[in-house]
PDB file of N, CA and C in Angstrom:
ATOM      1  N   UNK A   1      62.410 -37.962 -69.923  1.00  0.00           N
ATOM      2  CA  UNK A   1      61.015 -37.648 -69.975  1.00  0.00           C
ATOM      3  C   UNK A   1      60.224 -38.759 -69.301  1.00  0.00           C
ATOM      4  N   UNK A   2      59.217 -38.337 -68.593  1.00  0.00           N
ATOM      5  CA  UNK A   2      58.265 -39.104 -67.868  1.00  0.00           C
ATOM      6  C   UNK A   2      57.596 -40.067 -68.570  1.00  0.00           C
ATOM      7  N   UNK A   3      57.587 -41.285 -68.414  1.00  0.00           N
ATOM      8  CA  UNK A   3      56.391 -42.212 -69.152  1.00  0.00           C
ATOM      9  C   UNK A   3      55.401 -42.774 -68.440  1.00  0.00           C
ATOM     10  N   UNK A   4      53.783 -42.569 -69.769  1.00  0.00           N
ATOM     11  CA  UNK A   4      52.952 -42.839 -68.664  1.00  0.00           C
ATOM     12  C   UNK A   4      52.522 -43.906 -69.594  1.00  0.00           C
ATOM     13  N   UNK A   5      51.844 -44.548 -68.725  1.00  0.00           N
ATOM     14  CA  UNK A   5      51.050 -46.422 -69.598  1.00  0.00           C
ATOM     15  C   UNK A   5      49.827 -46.051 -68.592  1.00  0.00           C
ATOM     16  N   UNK A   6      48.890 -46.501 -69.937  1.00  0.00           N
ATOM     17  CA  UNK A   6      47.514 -45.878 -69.007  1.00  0.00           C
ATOM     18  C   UNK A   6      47.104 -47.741 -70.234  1.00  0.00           C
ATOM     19  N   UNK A   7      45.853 -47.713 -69.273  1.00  0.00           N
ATOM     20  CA  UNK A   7      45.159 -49.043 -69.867  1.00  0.00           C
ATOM     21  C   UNK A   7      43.757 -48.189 -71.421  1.00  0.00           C
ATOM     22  N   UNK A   8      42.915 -49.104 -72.209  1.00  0.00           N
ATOM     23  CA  UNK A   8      42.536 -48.701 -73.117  1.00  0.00           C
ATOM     24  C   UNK A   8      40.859 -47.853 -72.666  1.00  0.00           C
ATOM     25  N   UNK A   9      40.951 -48.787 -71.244  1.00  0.00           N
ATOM     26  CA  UNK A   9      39.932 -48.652 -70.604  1.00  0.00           C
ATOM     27  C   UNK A   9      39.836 -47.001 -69.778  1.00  0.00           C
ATOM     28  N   UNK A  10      41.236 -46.780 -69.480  1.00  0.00           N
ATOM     29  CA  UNK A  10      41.671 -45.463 -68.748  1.00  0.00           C
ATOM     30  C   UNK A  10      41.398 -44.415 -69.622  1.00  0.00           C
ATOM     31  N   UNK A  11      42.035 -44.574 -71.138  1.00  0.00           N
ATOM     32  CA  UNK A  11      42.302 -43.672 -71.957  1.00  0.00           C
ATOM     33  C   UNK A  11      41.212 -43.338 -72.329  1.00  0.00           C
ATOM     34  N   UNK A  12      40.070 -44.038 -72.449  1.00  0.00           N
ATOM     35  CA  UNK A  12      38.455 -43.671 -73.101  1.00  0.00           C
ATOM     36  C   UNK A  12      37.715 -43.312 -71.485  1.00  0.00           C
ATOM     37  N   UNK A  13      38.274 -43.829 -70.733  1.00  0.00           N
ATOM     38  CA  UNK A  13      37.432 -42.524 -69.843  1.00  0.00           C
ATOM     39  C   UNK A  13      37.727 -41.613 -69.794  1.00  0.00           C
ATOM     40  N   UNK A  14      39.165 -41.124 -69.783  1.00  0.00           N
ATOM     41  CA  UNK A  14      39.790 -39.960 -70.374  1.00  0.00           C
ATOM     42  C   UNK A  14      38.996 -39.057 -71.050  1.00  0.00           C
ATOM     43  N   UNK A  15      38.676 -39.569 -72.226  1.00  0.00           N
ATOM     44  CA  UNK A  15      38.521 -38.486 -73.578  1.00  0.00           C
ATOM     45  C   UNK A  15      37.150 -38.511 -73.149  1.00  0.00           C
ATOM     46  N   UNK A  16      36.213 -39.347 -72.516  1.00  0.00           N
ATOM     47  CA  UNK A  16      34.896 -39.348 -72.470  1.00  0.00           C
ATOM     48  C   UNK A  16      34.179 -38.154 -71.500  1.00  0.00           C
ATOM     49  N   UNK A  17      35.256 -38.295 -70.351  1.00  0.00           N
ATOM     50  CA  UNK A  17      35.338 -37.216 -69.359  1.00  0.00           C
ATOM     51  C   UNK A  17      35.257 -35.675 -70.239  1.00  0.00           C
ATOM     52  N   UNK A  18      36.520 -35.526 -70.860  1.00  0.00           N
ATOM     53  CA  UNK A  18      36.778 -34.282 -71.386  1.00  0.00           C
ATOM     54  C   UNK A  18      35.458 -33.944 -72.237  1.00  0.00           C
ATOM     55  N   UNK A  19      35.087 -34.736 -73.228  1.00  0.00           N
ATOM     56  CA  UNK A  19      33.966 -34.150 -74.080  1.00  0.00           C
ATOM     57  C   UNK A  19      32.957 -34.185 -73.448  1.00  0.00           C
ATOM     58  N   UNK A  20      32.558 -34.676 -72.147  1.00  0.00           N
ATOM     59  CA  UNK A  20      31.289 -34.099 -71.421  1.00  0.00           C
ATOM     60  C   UNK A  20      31.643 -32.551 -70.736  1.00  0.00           C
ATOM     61  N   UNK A  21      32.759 -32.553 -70.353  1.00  0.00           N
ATOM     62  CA  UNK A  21      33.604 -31.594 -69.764  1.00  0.00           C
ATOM     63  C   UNK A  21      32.912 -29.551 -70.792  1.00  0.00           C
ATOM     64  N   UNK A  22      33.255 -30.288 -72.143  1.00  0.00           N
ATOM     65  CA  UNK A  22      33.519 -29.117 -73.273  1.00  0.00           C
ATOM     66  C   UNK A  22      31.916 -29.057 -73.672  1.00  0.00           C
ATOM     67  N   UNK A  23      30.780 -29.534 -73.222  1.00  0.00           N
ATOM     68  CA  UNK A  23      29.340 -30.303 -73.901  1.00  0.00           C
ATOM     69  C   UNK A  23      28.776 -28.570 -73.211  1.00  0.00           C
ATOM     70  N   UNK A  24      29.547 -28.743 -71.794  1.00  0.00           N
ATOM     71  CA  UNK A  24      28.151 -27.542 -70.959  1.00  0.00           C
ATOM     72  C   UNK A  24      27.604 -27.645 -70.342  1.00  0.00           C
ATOM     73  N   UNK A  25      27.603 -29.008 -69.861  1.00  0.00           N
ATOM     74  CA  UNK A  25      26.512 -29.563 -68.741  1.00  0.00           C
ATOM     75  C   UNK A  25      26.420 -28.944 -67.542  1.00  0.00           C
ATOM     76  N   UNK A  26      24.966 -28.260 -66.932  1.00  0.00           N
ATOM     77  CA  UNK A  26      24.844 -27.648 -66.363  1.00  0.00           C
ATOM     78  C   UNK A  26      25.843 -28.650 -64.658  1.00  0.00           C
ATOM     79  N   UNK A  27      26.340 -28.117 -63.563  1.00  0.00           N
ATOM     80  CA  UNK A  27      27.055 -28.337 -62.502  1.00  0.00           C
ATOM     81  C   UNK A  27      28.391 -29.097 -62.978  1.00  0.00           C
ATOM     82  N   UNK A  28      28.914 -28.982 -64.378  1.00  0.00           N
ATOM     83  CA  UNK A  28      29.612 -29.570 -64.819  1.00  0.00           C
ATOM     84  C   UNK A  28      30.869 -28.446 -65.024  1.00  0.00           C
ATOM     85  N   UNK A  29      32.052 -28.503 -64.397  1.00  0.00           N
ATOM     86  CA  UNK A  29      33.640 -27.185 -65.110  1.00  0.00           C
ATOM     87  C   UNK A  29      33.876 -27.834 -66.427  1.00  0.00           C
ATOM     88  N   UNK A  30      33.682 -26.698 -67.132  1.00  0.00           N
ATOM     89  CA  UNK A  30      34.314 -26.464 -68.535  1.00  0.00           C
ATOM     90  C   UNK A  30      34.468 -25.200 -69.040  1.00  0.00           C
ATOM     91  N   UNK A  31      34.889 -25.436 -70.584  1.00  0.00           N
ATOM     92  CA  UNK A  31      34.955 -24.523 -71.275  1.00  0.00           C
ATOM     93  C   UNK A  31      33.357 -24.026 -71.587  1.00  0.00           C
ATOM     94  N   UNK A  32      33.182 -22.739 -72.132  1.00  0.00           N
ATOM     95  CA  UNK A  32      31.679 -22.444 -72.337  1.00  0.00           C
ATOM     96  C   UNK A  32      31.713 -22.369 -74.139  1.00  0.00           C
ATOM     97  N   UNK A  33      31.262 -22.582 -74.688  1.00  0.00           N
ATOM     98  CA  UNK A  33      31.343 -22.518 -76.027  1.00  0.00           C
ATOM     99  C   UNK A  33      30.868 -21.144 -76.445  1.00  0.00           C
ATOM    100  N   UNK A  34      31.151 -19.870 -76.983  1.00  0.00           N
ATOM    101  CA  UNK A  34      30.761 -18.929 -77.291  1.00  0.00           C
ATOM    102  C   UNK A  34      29.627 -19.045 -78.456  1.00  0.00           C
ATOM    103  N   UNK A  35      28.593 -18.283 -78.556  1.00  0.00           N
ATOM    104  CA  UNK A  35      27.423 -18.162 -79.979  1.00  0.00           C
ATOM    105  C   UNK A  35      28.318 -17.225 -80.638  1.00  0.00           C
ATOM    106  N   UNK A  36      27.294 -17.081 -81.755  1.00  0.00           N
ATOM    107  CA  UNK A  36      27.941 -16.346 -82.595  1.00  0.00           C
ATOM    108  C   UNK A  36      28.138 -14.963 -82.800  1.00  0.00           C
ATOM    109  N   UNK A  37      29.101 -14.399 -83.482  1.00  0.00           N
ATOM    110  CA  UNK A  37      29.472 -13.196 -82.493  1.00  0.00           C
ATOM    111  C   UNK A  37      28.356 -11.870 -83.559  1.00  0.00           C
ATOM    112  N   UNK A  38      28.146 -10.911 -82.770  1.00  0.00           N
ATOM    113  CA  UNK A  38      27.349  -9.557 -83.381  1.00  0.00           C
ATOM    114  C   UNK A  38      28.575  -9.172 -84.620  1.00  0.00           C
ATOM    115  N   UNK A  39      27.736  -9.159 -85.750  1.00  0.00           N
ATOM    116  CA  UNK A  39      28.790  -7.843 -87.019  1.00  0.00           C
ATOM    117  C   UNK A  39      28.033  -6.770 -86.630  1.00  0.00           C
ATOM    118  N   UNK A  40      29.321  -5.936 -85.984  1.00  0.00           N
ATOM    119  CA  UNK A  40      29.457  -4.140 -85.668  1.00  0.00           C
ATOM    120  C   UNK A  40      29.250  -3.633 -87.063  1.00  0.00           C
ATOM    121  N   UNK A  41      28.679  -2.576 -87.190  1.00  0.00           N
ATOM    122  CA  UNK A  41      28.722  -1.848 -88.274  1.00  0.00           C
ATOM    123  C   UNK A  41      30.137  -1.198 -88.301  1.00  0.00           C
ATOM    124  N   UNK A  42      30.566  -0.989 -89.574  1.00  0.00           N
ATOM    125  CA  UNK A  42      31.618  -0.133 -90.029  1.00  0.00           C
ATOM    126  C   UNK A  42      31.547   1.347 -89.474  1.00  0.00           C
ATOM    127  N   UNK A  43      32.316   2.056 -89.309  1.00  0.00           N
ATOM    128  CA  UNK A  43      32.076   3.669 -88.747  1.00  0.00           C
ATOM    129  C   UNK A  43      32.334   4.158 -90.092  1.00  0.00           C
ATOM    130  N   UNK A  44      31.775   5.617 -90.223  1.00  0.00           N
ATOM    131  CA  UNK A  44      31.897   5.992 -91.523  1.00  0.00           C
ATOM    132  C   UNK A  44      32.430   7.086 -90.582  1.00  0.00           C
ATOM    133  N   UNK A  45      33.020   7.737 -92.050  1.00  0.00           N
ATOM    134  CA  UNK A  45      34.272   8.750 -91.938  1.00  0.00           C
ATOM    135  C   UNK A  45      33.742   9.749 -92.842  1.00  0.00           C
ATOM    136  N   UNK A  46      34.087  11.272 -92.061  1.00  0.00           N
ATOM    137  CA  UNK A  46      33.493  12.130 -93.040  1.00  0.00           C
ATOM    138  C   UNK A  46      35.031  13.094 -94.310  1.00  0.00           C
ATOM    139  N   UNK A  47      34.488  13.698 -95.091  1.00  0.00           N
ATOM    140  CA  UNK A  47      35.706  14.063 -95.988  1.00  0.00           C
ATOM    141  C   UNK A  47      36.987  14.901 -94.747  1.00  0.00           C
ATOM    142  N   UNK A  48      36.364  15.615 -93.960  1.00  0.00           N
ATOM    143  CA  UNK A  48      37.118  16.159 -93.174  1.00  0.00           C
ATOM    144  C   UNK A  48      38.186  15.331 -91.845  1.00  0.00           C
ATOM    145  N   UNK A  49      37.538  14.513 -91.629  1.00  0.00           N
ATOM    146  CA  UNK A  49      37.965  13.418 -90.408  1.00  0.00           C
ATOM    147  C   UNK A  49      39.058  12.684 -91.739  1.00  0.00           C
ATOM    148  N   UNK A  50      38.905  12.445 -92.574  1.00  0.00           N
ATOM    149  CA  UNK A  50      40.000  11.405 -93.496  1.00  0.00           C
ATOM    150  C   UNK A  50      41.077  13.215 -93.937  1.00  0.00           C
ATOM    151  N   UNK A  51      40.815  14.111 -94.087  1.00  0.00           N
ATOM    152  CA  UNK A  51      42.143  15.329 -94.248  1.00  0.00           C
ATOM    153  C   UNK A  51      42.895  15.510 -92.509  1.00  0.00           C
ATOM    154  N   UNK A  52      41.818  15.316 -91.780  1.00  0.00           N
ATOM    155  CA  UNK A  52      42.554  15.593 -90.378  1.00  0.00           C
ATOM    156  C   UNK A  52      43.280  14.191 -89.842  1.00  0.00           C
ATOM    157  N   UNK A  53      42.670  13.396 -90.435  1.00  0.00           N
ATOM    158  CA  UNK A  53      44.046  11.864 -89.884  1.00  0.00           C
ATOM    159  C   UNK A  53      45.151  12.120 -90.480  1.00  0.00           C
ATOM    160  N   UNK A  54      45.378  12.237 -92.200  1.00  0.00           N
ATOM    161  CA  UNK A  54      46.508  12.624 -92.659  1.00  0.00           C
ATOM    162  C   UNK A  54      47.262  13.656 -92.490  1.00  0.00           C
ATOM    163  N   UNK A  55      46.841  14.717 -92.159  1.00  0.00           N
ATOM    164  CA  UNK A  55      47.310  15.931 -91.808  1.00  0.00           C
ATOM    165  C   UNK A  55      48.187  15.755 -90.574  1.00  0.00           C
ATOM    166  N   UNK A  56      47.355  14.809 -89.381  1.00  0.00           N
ATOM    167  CA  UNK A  56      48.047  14.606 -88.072  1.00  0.00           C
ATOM    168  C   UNK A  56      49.526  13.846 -88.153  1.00  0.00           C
ATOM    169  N   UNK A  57      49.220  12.764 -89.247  1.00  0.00           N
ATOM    170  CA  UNK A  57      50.004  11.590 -89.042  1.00  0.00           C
ATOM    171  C   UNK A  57      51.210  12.785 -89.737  1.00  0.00           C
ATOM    172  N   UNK A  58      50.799  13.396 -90.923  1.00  0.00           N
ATOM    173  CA  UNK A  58      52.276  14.733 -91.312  1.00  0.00           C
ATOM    174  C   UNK A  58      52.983  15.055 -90.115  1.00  0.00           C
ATOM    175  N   UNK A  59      52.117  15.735 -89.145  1.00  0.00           N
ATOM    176  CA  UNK A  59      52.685  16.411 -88.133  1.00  0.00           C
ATOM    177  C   UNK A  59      53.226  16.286 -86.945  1.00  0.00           C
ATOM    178  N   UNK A  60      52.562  14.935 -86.662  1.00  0.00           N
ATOM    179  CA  UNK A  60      53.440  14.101 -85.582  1.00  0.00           C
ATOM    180  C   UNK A  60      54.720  14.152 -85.260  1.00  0.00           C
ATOM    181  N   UNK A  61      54.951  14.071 -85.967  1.00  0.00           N
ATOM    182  CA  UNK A  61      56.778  13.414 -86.206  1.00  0.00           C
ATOM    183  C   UNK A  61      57.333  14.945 -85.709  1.00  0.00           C
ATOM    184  N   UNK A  62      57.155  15.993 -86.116  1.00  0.00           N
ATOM    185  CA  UNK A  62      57.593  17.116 -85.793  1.00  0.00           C
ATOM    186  C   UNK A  62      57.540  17.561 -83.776  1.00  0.00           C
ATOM    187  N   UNK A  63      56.305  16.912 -83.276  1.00  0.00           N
ATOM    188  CA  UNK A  63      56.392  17.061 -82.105  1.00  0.00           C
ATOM    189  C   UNK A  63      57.061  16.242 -81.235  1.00  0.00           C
ATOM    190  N   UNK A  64      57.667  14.927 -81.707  1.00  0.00           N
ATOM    191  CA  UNK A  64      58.020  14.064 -80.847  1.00  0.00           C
ATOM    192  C   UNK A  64      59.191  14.196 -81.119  1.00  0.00           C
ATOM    193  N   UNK A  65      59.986  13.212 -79.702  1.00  0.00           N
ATOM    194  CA  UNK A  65      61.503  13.279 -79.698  1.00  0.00           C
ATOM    195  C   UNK A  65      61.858  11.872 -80.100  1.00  0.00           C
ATOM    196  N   UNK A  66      63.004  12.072 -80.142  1.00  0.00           N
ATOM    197  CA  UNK A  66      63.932  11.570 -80.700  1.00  0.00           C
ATOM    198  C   UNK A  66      63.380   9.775 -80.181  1.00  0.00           C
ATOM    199  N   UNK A  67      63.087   9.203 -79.022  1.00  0.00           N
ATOM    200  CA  UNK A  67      62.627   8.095 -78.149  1.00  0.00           C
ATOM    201  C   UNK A  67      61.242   7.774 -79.075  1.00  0.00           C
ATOM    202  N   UNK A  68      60.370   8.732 -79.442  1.00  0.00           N
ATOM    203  CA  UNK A  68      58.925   8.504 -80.103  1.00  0.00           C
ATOM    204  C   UNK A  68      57.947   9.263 -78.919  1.00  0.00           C
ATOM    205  N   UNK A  69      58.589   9.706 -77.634  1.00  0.00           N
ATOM    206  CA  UNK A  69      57.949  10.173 -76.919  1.00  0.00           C
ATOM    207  C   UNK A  69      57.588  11.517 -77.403  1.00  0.00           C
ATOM    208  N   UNK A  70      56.822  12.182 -76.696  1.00  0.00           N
ATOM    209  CA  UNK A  70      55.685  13.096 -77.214  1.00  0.00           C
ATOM    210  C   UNK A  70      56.117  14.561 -76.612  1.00  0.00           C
ATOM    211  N   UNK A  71      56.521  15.512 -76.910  1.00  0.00           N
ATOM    212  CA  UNK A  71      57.394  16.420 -76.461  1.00  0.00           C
ATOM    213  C   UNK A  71      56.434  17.245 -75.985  1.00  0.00           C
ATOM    214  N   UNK A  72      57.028  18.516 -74.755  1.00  0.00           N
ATOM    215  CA  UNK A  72      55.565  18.966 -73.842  1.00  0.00           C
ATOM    216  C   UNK A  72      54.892  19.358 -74.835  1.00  0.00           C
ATOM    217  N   UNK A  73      53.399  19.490 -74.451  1.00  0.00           N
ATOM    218  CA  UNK A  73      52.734  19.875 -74.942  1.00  0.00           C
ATOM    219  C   UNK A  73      52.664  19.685 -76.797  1.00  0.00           C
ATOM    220  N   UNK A  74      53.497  18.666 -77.147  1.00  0.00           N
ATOM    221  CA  UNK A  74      53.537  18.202 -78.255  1.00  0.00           C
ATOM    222  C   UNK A  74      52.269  18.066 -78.819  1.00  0.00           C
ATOM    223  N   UNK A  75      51.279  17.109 -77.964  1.00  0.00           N
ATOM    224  CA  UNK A  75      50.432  16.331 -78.753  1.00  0.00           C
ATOM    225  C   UNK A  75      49.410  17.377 -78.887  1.00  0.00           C
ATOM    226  N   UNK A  76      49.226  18.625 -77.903  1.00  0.00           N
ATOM    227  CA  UNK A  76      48.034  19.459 -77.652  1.00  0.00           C
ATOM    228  C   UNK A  76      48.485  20.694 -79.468  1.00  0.00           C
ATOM    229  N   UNK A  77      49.906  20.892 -79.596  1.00  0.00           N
ATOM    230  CA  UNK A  77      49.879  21.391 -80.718  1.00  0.00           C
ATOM    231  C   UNK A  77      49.899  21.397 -82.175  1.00  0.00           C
ATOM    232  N   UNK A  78      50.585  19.482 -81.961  1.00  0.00           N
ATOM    233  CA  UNK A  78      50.086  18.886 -83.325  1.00  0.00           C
ATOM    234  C   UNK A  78      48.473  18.763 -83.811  1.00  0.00           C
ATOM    235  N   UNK A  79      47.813  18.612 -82.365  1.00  0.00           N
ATOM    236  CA  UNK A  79      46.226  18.640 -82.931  1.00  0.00           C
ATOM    237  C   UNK A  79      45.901  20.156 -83.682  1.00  0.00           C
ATOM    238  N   UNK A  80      46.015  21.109 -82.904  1.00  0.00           N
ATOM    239  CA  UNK A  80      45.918  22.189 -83.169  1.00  0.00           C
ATOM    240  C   UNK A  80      46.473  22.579 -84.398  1.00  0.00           C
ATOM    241  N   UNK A  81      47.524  22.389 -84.936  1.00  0.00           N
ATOM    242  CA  UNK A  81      48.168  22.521 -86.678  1.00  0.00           C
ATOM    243  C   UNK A  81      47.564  21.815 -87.502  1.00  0.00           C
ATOM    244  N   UNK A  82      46.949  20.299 -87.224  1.00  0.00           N
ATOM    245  CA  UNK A  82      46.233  19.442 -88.069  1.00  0.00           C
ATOM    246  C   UNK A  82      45.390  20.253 -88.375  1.00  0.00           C
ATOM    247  N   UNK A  83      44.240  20.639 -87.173  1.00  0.00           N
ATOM    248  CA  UNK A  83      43.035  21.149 -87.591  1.00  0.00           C
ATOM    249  C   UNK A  83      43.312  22.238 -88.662  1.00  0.00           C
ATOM    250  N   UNK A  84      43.938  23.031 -88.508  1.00  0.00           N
ATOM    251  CA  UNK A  84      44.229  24.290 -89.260  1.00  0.00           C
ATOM    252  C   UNK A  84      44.192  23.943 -90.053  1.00  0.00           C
ATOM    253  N   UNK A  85      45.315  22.878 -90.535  1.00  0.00           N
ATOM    254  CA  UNK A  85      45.795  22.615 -91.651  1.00  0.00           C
ATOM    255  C   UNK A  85      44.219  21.808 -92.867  1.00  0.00           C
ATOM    256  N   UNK A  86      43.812  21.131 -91.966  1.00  0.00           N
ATOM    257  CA  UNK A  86      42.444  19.929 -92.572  1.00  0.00           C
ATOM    258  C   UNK A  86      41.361  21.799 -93.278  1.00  0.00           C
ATOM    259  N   UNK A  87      41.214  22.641 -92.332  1.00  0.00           N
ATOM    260  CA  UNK A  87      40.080  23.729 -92.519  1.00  0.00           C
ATOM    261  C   UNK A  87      40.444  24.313 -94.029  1.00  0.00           C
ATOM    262  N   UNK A  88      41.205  24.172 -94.317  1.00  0.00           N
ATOM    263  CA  UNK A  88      42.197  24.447 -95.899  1.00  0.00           C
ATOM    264  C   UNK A  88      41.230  24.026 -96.605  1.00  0.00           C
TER     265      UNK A  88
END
């Protein structure tokens, strides 16, 4: 492994560099510090949308093969049985 010997004087310009580096200074490359981020509202779910997820996730399995891939027209008739099935 490589060894490096830097003086005490090197090493604090070093770190002094970097934290002006991470600060933002305008004509200065760095990192940008992100603000703080937006809270998204939650999506609400209606009684029917929570029978048609479960219903789908039932029926899935029946259209796909054996790989997890999605057999023809698999996915167009599992939707189609969910719904049926959720209108119950």
């Amino acid at each position: 492994m490589a060894e490096v010997r830097m003086t005490m004087e090197e090493y604090l310009q070093l770190i002094n560099g970097l934290s002006s580096d991470l600060s933002g200074e305008p004509g200065s490359p760095g990192i940008t510090v992100a603000g703080p981020r937006e809270i998204s509202k939650k999506k609400r779910s209606t009684a029917y949308q929570r029978r048609y997820k479960s219903n789908f996730k039932k029926i899935a399995k029946r259209y796909k093969l054996k790989s997890g891939k999605w057999k023809k027209n698999g996915f167009k008739m599992a939707v189609k049985m969910a719904h049926k099935m959720s209108k119950k």
